[in-house]
Protein backbone atom coordinates (compact mmCIF):
# COMPACT_ATOMS: atom_id res chain seq x y z
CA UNK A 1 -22.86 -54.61 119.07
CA UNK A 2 -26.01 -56.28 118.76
CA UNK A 3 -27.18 -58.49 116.05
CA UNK A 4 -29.52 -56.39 114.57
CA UNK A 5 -27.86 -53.24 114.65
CA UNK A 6 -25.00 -55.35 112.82
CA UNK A 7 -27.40 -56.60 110.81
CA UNK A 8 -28.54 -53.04 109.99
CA UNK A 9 -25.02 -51.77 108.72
CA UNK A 10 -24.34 -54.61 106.56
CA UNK A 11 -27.93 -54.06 104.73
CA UNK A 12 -26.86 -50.56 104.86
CA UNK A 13 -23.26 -51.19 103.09
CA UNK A 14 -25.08 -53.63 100.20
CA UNK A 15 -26.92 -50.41 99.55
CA UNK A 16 -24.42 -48.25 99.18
CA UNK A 17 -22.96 -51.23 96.85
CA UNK A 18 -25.63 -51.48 94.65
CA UNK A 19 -26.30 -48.22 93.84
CA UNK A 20 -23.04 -47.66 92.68
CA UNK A 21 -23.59 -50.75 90.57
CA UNK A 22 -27.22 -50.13 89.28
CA UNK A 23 -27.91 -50.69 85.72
CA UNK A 24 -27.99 -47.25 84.04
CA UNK A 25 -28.52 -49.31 80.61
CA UNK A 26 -32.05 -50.62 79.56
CA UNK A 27 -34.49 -48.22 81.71
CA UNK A 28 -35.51 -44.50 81.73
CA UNK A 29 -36.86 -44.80 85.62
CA UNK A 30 -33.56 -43.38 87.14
CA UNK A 31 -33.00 -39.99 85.25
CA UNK A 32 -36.81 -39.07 84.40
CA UNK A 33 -36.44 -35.66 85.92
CA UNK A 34 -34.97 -34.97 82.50
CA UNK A 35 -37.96 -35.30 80.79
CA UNK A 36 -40.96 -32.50 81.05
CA UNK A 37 -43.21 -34.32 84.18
CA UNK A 38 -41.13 -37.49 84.09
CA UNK A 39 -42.65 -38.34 80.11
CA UNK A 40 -40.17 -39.89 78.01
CA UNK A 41 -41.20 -39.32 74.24
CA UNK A 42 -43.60 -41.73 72.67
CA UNK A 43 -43.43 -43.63 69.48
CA UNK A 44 -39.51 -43.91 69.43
CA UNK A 45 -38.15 -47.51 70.07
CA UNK A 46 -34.14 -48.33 71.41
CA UNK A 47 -32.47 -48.74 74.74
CA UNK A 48 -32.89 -46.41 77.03
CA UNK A 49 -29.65 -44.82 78.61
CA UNK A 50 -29.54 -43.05 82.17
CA UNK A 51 -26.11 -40.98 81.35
CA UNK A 52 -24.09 -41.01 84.13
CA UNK A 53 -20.26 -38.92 84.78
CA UNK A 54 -18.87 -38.86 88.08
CA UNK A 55 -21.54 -41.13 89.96
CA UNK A 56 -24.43 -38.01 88.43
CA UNK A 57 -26.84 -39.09 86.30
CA UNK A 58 -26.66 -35.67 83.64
CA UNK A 59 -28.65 -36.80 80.96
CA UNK A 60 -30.14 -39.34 78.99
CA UNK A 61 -30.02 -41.09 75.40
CA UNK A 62 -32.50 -43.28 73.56
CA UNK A 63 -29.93 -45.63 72.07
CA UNK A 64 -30.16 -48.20 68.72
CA UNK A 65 -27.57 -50.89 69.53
CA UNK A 66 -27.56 -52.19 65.68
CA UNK A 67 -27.40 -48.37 64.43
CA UNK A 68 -24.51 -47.42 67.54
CA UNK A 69 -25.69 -44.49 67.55
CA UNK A 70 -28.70 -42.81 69.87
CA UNK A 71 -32.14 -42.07 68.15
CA UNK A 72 -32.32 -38.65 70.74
CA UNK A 73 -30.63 -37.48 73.86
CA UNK A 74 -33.23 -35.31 76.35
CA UNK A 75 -31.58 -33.09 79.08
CA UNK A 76 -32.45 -29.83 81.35
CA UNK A 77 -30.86 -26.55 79.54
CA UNK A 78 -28.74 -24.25 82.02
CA UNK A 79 -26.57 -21.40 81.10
CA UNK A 80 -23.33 -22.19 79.79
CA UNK A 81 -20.41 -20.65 81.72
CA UNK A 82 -16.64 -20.68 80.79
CA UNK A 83 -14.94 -21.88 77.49
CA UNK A 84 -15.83 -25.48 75.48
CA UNK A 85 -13.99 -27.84 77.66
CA UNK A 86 -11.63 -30.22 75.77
CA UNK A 87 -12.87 -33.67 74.27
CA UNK A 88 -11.71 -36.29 75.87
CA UNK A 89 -14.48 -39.49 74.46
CA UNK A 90 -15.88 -41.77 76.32
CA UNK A 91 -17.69 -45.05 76.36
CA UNK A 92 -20.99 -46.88 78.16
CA UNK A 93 -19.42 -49.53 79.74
CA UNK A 94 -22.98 -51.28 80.32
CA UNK A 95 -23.70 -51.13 76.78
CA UNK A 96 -20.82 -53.75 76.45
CA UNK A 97 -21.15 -55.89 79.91
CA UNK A 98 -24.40 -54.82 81.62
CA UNK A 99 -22.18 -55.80 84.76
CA UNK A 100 -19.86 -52.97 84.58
CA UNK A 101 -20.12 -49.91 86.21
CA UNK A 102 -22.72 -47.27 85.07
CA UNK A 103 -20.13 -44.37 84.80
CA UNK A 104 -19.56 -43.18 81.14
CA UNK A 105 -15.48 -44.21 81.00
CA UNK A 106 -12.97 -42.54 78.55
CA UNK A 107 -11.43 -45.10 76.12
CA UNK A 108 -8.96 -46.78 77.41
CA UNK A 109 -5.30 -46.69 75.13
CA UNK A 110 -4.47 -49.74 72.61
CA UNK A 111 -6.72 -52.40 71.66
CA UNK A 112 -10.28 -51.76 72.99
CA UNK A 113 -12.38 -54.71 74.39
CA UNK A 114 -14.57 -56.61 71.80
CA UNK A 115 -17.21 -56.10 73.66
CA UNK A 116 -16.76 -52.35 73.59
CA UNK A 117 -15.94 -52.44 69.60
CA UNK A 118 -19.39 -54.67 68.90
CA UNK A 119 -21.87 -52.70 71.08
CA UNK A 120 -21.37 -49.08 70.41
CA UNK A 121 -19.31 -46.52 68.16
CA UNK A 122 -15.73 -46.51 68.66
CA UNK A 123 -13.12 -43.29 67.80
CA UNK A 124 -11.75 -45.21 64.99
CA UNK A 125 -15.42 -45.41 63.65
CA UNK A 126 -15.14 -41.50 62.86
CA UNK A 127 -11.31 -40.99 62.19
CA UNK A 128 -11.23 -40.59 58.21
CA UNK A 129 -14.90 -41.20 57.54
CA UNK A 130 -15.69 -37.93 56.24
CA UNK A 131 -18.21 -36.83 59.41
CA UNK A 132 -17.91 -34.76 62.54
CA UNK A 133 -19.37 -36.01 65.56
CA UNK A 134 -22.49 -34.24 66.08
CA UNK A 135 -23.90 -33.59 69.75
CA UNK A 136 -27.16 -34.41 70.17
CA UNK A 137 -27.08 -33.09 73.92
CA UNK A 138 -24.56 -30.27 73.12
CA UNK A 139 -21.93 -28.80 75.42
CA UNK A 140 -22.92 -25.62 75.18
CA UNK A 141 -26.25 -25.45 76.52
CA UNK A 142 -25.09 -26.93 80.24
CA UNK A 143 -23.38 -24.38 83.07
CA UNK A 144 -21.03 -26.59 85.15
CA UNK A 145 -17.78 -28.15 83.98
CA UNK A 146 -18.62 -31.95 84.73
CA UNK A 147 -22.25 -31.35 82.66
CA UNK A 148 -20.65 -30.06 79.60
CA UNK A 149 -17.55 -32.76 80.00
CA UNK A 150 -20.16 -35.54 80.02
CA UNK A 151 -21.50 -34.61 76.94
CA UNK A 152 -18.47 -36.07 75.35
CA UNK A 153 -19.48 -39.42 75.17
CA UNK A 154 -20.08 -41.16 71.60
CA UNK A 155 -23.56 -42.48 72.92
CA UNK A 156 -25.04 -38.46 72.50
CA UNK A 157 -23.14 -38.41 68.99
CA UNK A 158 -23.80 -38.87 65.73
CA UNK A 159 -22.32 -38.70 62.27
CA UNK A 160 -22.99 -34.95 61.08
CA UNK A 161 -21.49 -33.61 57.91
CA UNK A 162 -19.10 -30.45 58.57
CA UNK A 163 -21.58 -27.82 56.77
CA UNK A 164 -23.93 -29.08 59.30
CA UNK A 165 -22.27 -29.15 62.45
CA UNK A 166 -19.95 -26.27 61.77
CA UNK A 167 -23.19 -24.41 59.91
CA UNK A 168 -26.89 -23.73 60.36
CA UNK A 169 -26.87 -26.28 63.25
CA UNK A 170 -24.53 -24.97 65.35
CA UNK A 171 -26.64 -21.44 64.53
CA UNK A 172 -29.55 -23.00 65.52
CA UNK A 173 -27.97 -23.94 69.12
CA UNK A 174 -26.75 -20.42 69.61
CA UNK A 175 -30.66 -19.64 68.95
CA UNK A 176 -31.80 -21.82 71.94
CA UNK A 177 -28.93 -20.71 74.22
CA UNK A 178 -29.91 -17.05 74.09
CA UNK A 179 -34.07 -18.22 73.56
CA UNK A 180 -33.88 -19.86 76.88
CA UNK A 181 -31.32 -18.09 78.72
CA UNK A 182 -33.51 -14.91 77.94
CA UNK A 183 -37.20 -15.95 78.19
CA UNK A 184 -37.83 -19.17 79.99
CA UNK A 185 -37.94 -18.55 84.29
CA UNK A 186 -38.16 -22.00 85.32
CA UNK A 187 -37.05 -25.38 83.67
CA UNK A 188 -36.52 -25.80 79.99
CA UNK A 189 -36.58 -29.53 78.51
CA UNK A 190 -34.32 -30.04 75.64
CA UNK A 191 -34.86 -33.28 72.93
CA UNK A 192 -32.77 -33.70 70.37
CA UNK A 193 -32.68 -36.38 68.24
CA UNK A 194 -32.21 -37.80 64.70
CA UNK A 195 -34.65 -39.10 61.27
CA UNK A 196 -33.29 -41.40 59.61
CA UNK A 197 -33.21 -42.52 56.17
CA UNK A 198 -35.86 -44.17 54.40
CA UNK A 199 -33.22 -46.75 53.15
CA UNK A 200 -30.36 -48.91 54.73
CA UNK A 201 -27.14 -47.44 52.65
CA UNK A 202 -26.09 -44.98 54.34
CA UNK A 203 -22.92 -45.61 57.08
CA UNK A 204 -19.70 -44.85 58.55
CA UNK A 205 -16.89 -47.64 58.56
CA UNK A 206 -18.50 -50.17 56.21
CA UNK A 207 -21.64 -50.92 58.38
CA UNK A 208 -21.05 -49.78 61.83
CA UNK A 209 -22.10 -46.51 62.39
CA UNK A 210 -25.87 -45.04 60.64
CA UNK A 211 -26.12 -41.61 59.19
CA UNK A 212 -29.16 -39.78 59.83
CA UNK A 213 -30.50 -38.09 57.19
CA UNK A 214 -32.08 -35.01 59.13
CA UNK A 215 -31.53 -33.80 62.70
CA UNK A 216 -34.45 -32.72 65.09
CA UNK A 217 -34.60 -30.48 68.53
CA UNK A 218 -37.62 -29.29 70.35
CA UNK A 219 -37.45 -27.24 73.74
CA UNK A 220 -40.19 -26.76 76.13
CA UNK A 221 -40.20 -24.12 78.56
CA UNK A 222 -43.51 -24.34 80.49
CA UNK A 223 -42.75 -20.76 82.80
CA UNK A 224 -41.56 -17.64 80.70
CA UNK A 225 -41.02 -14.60 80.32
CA UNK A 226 -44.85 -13.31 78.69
CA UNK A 227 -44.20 -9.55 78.56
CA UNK A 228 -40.45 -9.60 76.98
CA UNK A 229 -41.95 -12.01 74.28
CA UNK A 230 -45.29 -9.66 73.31
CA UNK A 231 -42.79 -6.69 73.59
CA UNK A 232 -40.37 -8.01 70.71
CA UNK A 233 -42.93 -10.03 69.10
CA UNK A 234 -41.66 -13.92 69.89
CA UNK A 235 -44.55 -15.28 71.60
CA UNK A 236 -45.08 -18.39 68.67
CA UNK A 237 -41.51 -19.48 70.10
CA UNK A 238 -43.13 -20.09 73.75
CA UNK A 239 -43.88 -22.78 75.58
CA UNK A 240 -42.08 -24.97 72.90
CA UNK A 241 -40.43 -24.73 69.36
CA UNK A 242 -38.60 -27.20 66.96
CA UNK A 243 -36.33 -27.46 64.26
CA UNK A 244 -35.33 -29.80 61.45
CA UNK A 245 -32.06 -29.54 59.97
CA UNK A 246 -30.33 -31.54 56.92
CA UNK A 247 -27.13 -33.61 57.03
CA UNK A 248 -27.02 -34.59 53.16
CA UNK A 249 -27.33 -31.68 50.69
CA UNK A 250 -28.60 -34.28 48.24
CA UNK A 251 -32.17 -34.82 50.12
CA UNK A 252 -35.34 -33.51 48.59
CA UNK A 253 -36.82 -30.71 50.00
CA UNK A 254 -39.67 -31.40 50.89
CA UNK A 255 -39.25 -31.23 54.96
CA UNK A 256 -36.15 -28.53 54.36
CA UNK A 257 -35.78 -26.49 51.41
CA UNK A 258 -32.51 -25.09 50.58
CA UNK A 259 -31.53 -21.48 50.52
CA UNK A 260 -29.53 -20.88 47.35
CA UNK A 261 -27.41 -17.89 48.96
CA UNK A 262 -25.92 -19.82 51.73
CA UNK A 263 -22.44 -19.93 51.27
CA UNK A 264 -20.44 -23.05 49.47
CA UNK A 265 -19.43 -24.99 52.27
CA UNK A 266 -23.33 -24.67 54.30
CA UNK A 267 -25.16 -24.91 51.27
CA UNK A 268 -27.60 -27.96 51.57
CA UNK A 269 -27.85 -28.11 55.16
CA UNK A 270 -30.10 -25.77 56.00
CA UNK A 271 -32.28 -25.58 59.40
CA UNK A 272 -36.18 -25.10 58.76
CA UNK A 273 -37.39 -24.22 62.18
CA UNK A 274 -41.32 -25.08 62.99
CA UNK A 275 -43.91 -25.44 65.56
CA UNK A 276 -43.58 -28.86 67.97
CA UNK A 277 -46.68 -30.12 65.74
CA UNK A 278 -45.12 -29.61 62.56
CA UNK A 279 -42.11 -31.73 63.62
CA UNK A 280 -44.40 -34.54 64.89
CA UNK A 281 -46.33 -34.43 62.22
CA UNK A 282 -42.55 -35.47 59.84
CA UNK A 283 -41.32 -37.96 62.13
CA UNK A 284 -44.34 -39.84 62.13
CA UNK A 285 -44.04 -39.94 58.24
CA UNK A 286 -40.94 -41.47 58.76
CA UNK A 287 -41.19 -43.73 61.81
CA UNK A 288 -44.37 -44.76 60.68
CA UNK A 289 -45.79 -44.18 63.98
CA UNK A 290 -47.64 -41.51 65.85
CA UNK A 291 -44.38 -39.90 67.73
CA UNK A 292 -44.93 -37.40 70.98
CA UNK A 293 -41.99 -35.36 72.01
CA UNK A 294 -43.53 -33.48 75.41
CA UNK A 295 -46.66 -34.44 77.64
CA UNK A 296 -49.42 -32.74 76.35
CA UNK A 297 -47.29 -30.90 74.30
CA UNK A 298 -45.39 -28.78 77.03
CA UNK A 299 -49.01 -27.47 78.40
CA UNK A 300 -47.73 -26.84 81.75
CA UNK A 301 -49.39 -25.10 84.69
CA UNK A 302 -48.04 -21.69 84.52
């Protein structure tokens, strides 16, 4: 064999090596396709994760490392098939050691790394605390078995009371699962993320894990379904729609109201749903920043 064509396989095999090793930690430029034309949102600040199961990037999360928990996850909707899989929770080993691998790992029995334990949410963070963990990126709205398994990973989770998660939220997600699933005919870009609150108090486990006080999601769906929606009167819900729900039925109501019918245990966690403006228009009052979910606001070529 000659030198160069030996040459040429060992180039070849450092390749193979380093994308298998590639930092999925710290930069968006690997998983853009799920973002509407490659545009991460603007005005949001943390470390970008590429979310990667089974060597497949399938998502991605813009993570705070002193909150341990993400400020959104973004991903591409499909239609879910088959039951919930079960949760087994994993970890982002490059969170801890940017020199590990980029695979999301399950947590490993015993006494977890301190590197692990210092960089990102841990099981033990949520056990007792008095909060689910919420999907950002849920299960449900993802077809194959390894998308809706990855979504188990506490870097697309957040704490989310109960009435919440178990409430008008998870309504809400049934909403955009049968939305999409009916109306949109291409590719429908899903953000979800979190607003904070306008003080530092509020946290799981002492100070390890923040609770947001509000969670957000906006869909855009560039290519639908134009007819169907003039026919039952849905068209405002098309290209894109939001939603703002509460996790503390103590906040004002000033971005939510509260229906005083819900049931007991949803009361004070309502969902206001809203136009894509509207939403911007609230997280810029409380980022204190001009905040854009979707290039040009989903305006895609039809």
């Amino acid at each position: 064999m000659s030198y160069l064509c030996a040459g040429g396989l060992v180039l070849l095999a450092l390749a193979g090596l380093l994308s298998l090793s590639e930092a999925d930690v710290g930069d968006f430029f690997p998983c853009l396709n799920f973002f509407y034309r490659s545009w991460p949102p603007k005005g949001l600040s943390g470390t970008p994760i590429c979310q990667r199961y089974e060597n497949q990037y399938r998502f991605a999360s813009l993570y705070r490392r002193q909150r341990r928990s993400p400020i959104f996850s973004a991903y591409i909707y499909s239609q879910p098939e088959g039951k919930r899989p079960s949760s087994q929770w994993k970890f982002e080993p490059q969170l801890a050691n940017a020199t590990e691998d980029g695979n999301m790992a399950p947590f490993p029995p015993g006494v977890l790394n301190p590197n692990i334990v210092n960089s990102q949410a841990v099981q033990l963070d949520y056990i007792n605390s008095s909060y689910t963990r919420g999907h950002l990126n849920p299960s449900l709205h993802h077809r194959t078995h390894e998308d809706r398994v990855s979504t188990f990973t506490l870097t697309n989770v957040v704490p989310q009371k109960f009435g919440s998660n178990n409430g008008p939220w998870e309504i809400l997600e049934d909403m955009v699962n049968h939305s999409l699933g009916s109306y949109c005919l291409g590719e429908a870009y899903v953000v979800t993320g979190v607003i904070p609150y306008q003080d530092d108090k509020h946290w799981i486990k002492g100070h390890r894990v923040a609770v947001p006080e509000y969670l957000w999601s906006a869909y855009c769906c560039p290519k639908y379904n134009e007819s169907l929606l003039n026919k039952f009167n849905l068209s405002e819900f098309f290209p894109t729609y939001a939603a703002i729900g509460r996790n503390d039925r103590n906040s004002t109501e000033e971005i939510v109201p509260i229906d005083k019918s819900s049931q007991k245990k949803f009361w004070g966690y309502d969902v206001r749903r809203m136009p894509l403006d509207t939403l911007e228009m609230y997280l810029k009052q409380r980022f204190g920043t001009v905040i854009n979910v979707f290039y040009e606001n989903c305006s895609g070529l039809r």
